[in-house]
PDB file of N, CA and C in Angstrom:
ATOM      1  N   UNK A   1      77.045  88.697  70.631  1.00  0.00           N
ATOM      2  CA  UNK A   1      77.805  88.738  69.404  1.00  0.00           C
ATOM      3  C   UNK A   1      76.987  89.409  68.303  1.00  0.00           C
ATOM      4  N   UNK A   2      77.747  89.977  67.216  1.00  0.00           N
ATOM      5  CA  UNK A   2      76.985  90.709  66.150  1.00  0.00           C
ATOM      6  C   UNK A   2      76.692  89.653  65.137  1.00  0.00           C
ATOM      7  N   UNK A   3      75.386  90.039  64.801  1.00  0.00           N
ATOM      8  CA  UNK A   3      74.897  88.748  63.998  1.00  0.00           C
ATOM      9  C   UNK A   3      75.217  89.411  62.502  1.00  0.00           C
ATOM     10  N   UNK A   4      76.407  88.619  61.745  1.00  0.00           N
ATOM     11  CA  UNK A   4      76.484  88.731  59.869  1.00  0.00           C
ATOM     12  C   UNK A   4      75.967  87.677  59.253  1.00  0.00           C
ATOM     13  N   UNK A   5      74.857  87.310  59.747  1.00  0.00           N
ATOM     14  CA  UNK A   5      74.194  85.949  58.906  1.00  0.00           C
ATOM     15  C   UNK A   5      73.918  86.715  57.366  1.00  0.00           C
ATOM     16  N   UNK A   6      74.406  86.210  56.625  1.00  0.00           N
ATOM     17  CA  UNK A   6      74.457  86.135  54.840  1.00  0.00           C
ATOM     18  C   UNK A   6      74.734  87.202  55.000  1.00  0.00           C
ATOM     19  N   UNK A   7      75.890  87.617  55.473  1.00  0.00           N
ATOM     20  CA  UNK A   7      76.740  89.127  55.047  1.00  0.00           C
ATOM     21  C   UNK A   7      78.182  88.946  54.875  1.00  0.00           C
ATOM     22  N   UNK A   8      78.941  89.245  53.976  1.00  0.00           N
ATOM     23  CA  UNK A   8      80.066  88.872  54.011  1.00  0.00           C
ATOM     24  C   UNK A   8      81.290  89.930  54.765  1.00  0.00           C
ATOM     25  N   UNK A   9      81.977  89.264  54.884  1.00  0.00           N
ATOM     26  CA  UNK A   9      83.101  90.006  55.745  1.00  0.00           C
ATOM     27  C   UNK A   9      84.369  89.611  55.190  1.00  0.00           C
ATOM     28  N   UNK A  10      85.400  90.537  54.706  1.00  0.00           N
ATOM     29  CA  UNK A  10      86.870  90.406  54.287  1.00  0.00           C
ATOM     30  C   UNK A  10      87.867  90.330  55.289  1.00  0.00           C
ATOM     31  N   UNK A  11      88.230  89.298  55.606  1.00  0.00           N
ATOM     32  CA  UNK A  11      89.712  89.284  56.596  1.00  0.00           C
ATOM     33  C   UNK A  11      91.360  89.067  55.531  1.00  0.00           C
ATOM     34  N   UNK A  12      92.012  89.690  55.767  1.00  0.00           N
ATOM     35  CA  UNK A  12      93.245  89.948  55.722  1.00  0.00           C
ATOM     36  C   UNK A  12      94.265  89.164  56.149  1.00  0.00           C
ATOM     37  N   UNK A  13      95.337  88.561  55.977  1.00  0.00           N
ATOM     38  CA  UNK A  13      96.125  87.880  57.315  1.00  0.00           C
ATOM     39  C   UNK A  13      95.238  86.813  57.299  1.00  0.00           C
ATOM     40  N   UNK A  14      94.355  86.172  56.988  1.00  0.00           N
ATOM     41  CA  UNK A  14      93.111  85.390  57.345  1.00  0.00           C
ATOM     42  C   UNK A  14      93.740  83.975  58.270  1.00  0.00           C
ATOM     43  N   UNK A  15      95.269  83.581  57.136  1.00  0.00           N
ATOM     44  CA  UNK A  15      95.887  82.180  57.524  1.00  0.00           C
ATOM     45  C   UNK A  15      96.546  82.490  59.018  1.00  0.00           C
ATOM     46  N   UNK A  16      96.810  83.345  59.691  1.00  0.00           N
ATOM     47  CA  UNK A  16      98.273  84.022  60.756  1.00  0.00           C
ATOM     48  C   UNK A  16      97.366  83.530  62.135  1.00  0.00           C
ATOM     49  N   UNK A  17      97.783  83.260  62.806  1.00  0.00           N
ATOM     50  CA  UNK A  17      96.868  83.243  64.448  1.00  0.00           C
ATOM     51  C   UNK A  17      96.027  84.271  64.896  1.00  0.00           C
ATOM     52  N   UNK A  18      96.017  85.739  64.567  1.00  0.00           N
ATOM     53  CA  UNK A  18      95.023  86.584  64.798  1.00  0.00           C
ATOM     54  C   UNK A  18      93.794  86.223  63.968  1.00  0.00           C
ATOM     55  N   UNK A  19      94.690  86.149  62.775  1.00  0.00           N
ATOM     56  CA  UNK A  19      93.422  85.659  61.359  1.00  0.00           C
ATOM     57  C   UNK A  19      92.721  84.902  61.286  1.00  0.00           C
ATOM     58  N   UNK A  20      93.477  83.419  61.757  1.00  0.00           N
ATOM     59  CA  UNK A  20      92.077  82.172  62.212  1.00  0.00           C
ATOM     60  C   UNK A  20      91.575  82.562  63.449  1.00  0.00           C
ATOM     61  N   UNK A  21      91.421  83.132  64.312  1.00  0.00           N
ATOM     62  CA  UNK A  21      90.989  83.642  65.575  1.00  0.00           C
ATOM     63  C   UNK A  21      89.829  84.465  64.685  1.00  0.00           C
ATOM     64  N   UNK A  22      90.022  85.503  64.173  1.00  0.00           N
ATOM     65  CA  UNK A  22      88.988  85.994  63.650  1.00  0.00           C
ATOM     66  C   UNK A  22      87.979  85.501  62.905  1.00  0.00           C
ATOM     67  N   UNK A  23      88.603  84.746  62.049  1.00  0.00           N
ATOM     68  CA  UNK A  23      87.588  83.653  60.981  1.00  0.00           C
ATOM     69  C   UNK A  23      86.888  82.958  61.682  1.00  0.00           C
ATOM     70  N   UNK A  24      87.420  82.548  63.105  1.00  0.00           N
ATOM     71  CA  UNK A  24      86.314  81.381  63.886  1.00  0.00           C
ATOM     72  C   UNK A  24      85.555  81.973  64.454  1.00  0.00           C
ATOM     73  N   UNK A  25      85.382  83.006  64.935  1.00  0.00           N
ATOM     74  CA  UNK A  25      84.578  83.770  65.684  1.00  0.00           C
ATOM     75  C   UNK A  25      83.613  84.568  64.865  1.00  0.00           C
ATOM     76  N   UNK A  26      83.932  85.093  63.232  1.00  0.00           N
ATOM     77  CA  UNK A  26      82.922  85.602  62.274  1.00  0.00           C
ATOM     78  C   UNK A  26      82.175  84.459  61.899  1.00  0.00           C
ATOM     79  N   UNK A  27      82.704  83.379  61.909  1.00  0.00           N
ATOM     80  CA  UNK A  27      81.874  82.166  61.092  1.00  0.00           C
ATOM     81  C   UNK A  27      80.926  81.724  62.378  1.00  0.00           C
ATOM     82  N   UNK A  28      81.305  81.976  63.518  1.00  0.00           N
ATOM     83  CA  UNK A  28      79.572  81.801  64.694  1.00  0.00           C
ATOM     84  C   UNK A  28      78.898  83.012  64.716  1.00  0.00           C
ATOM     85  N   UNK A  29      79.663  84.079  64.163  1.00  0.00           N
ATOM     86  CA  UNK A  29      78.685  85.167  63.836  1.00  0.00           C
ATOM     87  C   UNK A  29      77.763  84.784  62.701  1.00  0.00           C
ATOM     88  N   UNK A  30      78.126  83.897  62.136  1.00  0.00           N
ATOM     89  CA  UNK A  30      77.064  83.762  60.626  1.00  0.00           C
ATOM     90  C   UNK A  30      77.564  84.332  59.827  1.00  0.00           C
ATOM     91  N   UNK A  31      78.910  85.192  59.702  1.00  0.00           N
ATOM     92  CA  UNK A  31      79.075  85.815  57.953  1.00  0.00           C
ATOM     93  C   UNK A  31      79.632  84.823  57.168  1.00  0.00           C
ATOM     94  N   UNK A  32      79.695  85.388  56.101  1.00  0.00           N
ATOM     95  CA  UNK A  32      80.071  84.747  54.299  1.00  0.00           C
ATOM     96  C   UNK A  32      81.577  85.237  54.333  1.00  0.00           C
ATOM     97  N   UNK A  33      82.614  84.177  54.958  1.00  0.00           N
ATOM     98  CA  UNK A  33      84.256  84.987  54.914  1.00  0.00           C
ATOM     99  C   UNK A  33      84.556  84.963  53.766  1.00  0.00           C
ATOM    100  N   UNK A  34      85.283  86.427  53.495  1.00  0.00           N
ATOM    101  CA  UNK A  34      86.365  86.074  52.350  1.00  0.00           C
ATOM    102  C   UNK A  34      87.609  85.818  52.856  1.00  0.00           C
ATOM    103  N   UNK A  35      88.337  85.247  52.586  1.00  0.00           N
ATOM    104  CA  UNK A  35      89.930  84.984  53.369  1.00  0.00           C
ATOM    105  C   UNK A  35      90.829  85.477  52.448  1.00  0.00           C
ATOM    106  N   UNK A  36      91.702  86.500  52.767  1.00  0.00           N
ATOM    107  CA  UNK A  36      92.616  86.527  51.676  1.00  0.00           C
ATOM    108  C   UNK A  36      94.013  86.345  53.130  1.00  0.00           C
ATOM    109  N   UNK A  37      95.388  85.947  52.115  1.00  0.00           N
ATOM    110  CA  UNK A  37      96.277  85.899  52.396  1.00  0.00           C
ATOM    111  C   UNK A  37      97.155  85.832  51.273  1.00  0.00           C
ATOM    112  N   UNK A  38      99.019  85.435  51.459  1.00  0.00           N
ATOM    113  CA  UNK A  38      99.928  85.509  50.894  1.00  0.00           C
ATOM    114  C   UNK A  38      99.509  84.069  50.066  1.00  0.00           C
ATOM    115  N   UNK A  39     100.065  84.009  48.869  1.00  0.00           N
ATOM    116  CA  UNK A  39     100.127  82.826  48.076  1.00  0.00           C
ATOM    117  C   UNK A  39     101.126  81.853  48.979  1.00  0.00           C
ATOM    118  N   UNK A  40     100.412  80.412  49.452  1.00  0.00           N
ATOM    119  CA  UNK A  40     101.254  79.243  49.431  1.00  0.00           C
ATOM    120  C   UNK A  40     100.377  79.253  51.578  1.00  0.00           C
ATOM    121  N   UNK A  41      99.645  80.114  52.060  1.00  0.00           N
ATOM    122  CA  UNK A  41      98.795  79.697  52.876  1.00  0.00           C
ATOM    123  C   UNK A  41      98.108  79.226  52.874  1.00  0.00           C
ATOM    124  N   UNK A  42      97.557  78.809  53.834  1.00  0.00           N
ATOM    125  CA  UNK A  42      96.150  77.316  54.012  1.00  0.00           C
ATOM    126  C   UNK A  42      95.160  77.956  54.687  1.00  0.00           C
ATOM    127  N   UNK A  43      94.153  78.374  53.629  1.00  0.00           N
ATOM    128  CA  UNK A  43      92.890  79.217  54.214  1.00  0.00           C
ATOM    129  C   UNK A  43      91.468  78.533  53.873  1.00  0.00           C
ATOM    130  N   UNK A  44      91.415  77.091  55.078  1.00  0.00           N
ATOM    131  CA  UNK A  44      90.548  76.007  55.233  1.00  0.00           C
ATOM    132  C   UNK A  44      89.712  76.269  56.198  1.00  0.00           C
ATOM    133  N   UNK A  45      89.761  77.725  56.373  1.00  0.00           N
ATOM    134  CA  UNK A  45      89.059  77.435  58.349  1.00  0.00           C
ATOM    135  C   UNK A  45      87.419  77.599  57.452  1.00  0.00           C
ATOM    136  N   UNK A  46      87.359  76.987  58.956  1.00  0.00           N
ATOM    137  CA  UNK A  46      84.896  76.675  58.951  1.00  0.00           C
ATOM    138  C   UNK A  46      84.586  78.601  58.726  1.00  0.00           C
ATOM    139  N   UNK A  47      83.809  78.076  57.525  1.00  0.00           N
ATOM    140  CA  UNK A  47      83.023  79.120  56.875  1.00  0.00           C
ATOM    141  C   UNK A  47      83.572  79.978  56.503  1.00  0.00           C
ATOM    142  N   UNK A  48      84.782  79.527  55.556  1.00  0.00           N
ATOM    143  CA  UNK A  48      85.278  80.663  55.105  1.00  0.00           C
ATOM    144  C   UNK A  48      84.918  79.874  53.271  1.00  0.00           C
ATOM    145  N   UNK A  49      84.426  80.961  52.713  1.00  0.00           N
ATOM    146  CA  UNK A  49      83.146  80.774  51.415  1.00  0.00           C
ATOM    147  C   UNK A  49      84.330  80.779  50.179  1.00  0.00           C
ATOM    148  N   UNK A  50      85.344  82.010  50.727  1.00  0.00           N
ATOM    149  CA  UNK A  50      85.788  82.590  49.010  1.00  0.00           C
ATOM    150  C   UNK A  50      87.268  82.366  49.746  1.00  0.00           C
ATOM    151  N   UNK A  51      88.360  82.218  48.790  1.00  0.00           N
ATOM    152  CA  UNK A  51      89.746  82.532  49.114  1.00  0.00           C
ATOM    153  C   UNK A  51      90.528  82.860  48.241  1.00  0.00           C
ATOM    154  N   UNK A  52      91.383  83.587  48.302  1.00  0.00           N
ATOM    155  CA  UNK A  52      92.207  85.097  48.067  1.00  0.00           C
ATOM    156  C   UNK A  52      93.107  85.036  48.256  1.00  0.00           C
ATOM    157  N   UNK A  53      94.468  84.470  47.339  1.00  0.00           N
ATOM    158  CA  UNK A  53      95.453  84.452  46.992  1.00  0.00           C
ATOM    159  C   UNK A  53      96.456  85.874  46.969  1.00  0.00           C
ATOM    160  N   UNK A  54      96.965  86.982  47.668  1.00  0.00           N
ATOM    161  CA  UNK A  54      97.662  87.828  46.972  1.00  0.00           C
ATOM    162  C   UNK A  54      98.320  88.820  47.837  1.00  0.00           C
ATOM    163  N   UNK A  55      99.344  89.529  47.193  1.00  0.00           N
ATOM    164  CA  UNK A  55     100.252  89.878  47.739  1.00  0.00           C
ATOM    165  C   UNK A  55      99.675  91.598  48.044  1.00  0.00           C
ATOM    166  N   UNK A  56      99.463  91.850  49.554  1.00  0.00           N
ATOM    167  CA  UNK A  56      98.878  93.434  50.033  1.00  0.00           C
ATOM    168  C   UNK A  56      99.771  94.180  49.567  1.00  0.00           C
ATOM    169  N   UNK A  57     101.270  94.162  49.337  1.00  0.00           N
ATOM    170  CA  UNK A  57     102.163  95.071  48.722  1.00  0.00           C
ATOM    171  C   UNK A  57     102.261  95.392  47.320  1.00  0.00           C
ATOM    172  N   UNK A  58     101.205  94.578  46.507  1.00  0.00           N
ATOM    173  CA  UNK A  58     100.915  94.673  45.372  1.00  0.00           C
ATOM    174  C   UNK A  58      99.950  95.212  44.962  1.00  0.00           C
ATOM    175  N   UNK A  59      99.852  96.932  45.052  1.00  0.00           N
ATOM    176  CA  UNK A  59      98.676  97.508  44.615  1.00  0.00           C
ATOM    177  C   UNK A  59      97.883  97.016  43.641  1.00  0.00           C
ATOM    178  N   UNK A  60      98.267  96.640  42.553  1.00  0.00           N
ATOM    179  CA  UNK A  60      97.629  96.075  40.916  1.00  0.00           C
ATOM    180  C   UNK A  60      96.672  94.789  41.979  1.00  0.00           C
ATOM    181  N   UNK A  61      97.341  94.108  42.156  1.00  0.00           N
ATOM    182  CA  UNK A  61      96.730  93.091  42.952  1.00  0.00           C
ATOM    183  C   UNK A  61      95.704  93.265  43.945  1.00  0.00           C
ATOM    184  N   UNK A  62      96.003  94.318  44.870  1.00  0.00           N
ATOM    185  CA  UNK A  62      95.015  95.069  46.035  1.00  0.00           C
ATOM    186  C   UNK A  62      93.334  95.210  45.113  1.00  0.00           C
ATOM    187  N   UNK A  63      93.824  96.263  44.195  1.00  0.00           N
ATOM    188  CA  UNK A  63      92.652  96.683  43.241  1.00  0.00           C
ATOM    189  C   UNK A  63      91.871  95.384  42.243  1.00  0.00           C
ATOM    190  N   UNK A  64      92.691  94.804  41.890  1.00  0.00           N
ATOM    191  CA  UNK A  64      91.864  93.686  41.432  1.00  0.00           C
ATOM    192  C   UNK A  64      91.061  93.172  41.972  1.00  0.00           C
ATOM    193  N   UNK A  65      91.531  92.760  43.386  1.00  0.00           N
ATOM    194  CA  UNK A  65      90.310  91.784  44.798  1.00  0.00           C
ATOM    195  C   UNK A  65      89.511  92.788  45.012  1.00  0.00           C
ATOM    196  N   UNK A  66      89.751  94.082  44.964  1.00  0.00           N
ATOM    197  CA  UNK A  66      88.485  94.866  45.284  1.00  0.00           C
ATOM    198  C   UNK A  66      87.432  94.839  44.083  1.00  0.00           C
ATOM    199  N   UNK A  67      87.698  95.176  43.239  1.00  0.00           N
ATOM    200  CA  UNK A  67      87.026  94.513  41.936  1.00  0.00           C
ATOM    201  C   UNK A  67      86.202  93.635  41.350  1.00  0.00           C
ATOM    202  N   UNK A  68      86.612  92.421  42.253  1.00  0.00           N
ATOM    203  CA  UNK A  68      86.424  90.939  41.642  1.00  0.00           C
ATOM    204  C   UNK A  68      85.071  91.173  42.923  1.00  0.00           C
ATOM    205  N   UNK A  69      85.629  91.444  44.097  1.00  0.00           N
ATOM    206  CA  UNK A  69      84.669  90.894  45.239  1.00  0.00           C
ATOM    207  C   UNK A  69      83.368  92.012  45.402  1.00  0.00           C
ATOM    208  N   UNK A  70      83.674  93.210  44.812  1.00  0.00           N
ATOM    209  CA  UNK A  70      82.784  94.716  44.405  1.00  0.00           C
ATOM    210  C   UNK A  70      81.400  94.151  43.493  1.00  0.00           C
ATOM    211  N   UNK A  71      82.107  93.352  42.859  1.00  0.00           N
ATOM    212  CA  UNK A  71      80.965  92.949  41.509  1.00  0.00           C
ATOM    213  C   UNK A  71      79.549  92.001  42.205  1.00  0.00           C
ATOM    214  N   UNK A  72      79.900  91.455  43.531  1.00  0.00           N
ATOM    215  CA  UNK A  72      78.511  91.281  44.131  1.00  0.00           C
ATOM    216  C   UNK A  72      78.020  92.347  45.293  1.00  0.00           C
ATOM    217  N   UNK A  73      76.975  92.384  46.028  1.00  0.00           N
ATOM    218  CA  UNK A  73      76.928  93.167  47.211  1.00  0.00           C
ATOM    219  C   UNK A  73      78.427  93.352  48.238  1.00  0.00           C
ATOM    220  N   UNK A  74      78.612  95.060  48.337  1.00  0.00           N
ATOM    221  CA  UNK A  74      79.732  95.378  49.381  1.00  0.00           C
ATOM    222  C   UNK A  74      79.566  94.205  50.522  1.00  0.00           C
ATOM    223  N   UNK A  75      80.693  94.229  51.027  1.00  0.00           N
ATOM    224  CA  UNK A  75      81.277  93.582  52.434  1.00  0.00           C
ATOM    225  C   UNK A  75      80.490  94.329  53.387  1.00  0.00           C
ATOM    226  N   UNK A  76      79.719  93.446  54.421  1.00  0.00           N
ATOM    227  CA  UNK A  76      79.646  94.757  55.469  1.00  0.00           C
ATOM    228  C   UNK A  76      80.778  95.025  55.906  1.00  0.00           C
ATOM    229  N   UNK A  77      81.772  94.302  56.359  1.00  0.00           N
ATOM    230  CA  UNK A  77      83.018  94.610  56.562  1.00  0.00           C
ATOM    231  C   UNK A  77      84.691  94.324  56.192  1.00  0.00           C
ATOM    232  N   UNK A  78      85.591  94.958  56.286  1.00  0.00           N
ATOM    233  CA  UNK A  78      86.400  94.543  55.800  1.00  0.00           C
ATOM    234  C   UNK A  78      87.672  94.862  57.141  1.00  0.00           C
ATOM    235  N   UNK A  79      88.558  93.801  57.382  1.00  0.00           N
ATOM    236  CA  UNK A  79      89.410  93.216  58.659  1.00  0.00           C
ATOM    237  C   UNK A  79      90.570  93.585  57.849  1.00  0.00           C
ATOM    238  N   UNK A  80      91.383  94.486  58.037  1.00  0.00           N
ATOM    239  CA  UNK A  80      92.464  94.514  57.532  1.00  0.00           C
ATOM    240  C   UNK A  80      93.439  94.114  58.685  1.00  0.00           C
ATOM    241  N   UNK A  81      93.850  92.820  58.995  1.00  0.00           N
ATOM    242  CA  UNK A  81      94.621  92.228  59.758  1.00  0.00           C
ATOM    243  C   UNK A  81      95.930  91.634  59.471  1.00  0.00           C
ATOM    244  N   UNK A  82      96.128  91.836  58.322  1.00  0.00           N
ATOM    245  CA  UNK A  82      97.663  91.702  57.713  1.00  0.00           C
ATOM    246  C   UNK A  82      98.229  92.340  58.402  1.00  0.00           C
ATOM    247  N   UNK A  83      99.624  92.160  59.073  1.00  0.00           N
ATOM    248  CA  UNK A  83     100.824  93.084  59.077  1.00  0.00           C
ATOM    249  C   UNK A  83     101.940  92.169  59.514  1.00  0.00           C
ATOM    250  N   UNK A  84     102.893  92.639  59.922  1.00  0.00           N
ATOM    251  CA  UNK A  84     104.432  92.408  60.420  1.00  0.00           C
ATOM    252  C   UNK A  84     104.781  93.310  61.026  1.00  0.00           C
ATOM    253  N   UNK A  85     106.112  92.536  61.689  1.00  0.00           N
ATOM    254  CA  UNK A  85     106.430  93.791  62.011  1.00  0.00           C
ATOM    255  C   UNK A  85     107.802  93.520  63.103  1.00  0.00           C
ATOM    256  N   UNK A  86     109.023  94.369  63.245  1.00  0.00           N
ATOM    257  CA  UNK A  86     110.615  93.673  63.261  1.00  0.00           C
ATOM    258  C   UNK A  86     110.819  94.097  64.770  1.00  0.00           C
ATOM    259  N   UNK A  87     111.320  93.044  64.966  1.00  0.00           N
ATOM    260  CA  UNK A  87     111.405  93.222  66.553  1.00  0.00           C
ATOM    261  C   UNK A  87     113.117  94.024  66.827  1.00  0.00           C
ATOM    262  N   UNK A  88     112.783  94.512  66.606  1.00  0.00           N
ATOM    263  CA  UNK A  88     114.219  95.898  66.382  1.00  0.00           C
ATOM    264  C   UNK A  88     113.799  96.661  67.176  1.00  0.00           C
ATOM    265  N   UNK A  89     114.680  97.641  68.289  1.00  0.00           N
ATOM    266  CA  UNK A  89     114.046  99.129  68.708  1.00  0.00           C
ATOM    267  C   UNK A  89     114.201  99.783  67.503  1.00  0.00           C
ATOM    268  N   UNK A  90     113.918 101.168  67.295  1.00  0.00           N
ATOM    269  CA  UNK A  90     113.272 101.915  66.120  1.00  0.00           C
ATOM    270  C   UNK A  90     114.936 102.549  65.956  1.00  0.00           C
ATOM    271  N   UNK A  91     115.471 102.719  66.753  1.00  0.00           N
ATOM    272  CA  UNK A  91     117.171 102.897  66.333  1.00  0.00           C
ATOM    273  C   UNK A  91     117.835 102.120  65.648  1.00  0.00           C
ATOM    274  N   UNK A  92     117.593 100.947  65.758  1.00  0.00           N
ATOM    275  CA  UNK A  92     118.333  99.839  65.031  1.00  0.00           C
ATOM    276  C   UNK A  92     118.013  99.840  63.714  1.00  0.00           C
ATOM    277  N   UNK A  93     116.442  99.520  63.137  1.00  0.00           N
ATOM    278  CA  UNK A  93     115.899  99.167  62.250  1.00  0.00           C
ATOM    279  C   UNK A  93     116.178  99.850  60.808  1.00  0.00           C
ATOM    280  N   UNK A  94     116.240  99.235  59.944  1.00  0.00           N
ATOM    281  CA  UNK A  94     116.712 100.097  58.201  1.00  0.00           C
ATOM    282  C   UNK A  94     115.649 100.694  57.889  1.00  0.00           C
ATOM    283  N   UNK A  95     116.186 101.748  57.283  1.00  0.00           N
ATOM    284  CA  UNK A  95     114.812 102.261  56.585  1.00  0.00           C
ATOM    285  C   UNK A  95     113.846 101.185  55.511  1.00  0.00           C
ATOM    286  N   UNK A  96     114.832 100.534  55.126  1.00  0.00           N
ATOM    287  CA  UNK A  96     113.834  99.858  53.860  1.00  0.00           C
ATOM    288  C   UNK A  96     112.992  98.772  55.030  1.00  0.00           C
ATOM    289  N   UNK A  97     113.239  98.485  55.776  1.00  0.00           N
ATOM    290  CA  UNK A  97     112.708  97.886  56.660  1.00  0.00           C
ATOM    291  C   UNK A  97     110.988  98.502  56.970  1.00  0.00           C
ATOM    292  N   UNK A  98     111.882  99.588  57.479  1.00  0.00           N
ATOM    293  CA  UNK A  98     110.717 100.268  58.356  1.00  0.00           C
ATOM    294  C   UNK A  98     109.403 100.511  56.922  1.00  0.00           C
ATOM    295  N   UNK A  99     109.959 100.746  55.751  1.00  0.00           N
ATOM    296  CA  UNK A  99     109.291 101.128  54.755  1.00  0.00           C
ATOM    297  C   UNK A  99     108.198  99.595  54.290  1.00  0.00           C
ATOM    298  N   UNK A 100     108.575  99.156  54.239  1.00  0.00           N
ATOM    299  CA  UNK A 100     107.871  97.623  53.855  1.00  0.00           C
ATOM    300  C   UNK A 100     107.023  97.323  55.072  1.00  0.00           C
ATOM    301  N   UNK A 101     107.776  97.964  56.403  1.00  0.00           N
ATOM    302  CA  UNK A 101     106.663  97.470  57.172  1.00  0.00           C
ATOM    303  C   UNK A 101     105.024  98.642  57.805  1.00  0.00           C
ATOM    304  N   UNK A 102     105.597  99.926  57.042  1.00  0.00           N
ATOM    305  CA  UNK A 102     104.823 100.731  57.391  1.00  0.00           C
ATOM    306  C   UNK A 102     103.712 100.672  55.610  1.00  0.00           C
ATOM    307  N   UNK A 103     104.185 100.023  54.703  1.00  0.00           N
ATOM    308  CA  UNK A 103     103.612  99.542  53.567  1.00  0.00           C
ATOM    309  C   UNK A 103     102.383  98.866  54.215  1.00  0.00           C
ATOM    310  N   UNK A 104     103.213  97.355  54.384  1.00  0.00           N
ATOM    311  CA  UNK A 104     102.437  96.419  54.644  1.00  0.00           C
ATOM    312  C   UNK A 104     100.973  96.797  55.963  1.00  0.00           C
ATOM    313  N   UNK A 105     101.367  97.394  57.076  1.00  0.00           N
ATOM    314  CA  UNK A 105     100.508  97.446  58.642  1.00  0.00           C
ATOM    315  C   UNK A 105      99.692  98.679  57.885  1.00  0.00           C
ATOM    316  N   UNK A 106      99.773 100.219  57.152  1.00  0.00           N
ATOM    317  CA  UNK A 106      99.149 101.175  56.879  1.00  0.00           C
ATOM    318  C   UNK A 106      98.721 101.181  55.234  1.00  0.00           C
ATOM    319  N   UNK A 107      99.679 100.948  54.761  1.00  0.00           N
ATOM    320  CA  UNK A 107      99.283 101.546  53.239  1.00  0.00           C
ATOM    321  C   UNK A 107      98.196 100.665  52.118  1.00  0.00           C
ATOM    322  N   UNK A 108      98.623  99.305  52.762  1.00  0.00           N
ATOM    323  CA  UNK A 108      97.775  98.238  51.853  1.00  0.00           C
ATOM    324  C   UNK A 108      95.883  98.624  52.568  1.00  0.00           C
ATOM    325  N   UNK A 109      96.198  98.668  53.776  1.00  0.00           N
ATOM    326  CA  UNK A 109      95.079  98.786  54.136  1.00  0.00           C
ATOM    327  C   UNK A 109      94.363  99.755  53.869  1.00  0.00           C
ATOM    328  N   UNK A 110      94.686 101.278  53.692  1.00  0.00           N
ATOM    329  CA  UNK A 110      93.990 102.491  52.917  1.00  0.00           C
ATOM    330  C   UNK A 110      94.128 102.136  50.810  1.00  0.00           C
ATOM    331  N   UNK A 111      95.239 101.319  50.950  1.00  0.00           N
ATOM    332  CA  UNK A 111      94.665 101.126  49.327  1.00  0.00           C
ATOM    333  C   UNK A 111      93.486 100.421  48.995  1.00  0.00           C
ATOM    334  N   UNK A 112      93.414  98.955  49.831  1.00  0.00           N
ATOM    335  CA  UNK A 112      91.902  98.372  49.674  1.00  0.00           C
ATOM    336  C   UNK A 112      90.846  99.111  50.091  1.00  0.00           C
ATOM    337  N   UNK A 113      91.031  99.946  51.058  1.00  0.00           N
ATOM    338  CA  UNK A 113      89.689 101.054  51.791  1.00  0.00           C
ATOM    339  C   UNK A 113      89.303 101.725  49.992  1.00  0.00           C
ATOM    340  N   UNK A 114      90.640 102.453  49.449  1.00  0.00           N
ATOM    341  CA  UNK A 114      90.364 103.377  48.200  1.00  0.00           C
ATOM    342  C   UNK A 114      89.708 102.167  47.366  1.00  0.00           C
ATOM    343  N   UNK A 115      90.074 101.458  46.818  1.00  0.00           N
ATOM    344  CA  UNK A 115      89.552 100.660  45.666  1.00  0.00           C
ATOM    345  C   UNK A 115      88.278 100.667  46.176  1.00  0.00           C
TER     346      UNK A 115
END
């Protein structure tokens, strides 16, 4: 395993079953989690340090957490593990659909990369 002893690491999605899967397995790595997720999740898992209230479709919001968490030493890494996604074949599905969900899985994640 890769050792992040006193390094912090940003997970995404942190509360979702991929997300605590990840959090348990960085926290025997030794990193400093940040957990972010949607407001009204439960982001209690072992060794997770900081938690992060906010909505990835909310750029203003995106840029702020980069901001807030910028102002100590960078992340060595950052888990962009948020997404969704509609169990529709791609014929069926609405555009506004497809748009929120190609938001949420691509765009939030190159906006936090930019900030």
């Amino acid at each position: 395993m890769i050792d992040f002893s006193g390094r912090s690491v940003v997970v995404t999605g942190a509360a979702g079953g991929v997300g605590s899967a990840l959090v348990a397995v960085l926290s025997a790595c030794g990193a400093r989690l940040i957990a972010c997720d949607r407001e009204g999740t439960d982001l209690t898992g072992a060794g997770i340090e900081e938690v992060h209230h906010f909505d990835l479709l909310d750029d203003e919001a995106v840029t702020a957490f980069a901001k807030r968490i910028g102002e100590s030493a960078a992340p060595a890494a950052v888990i962009s593990n948020a997404g969704w996604t509609r169990a529709e074949t791609l014929a069926d599905v609405s555009t506004t659909a497809l748009d929120r969900e190609m938001n949420l899985n691509f765009r939030s994640a190159a906006v936090l990369s930019q900030a």
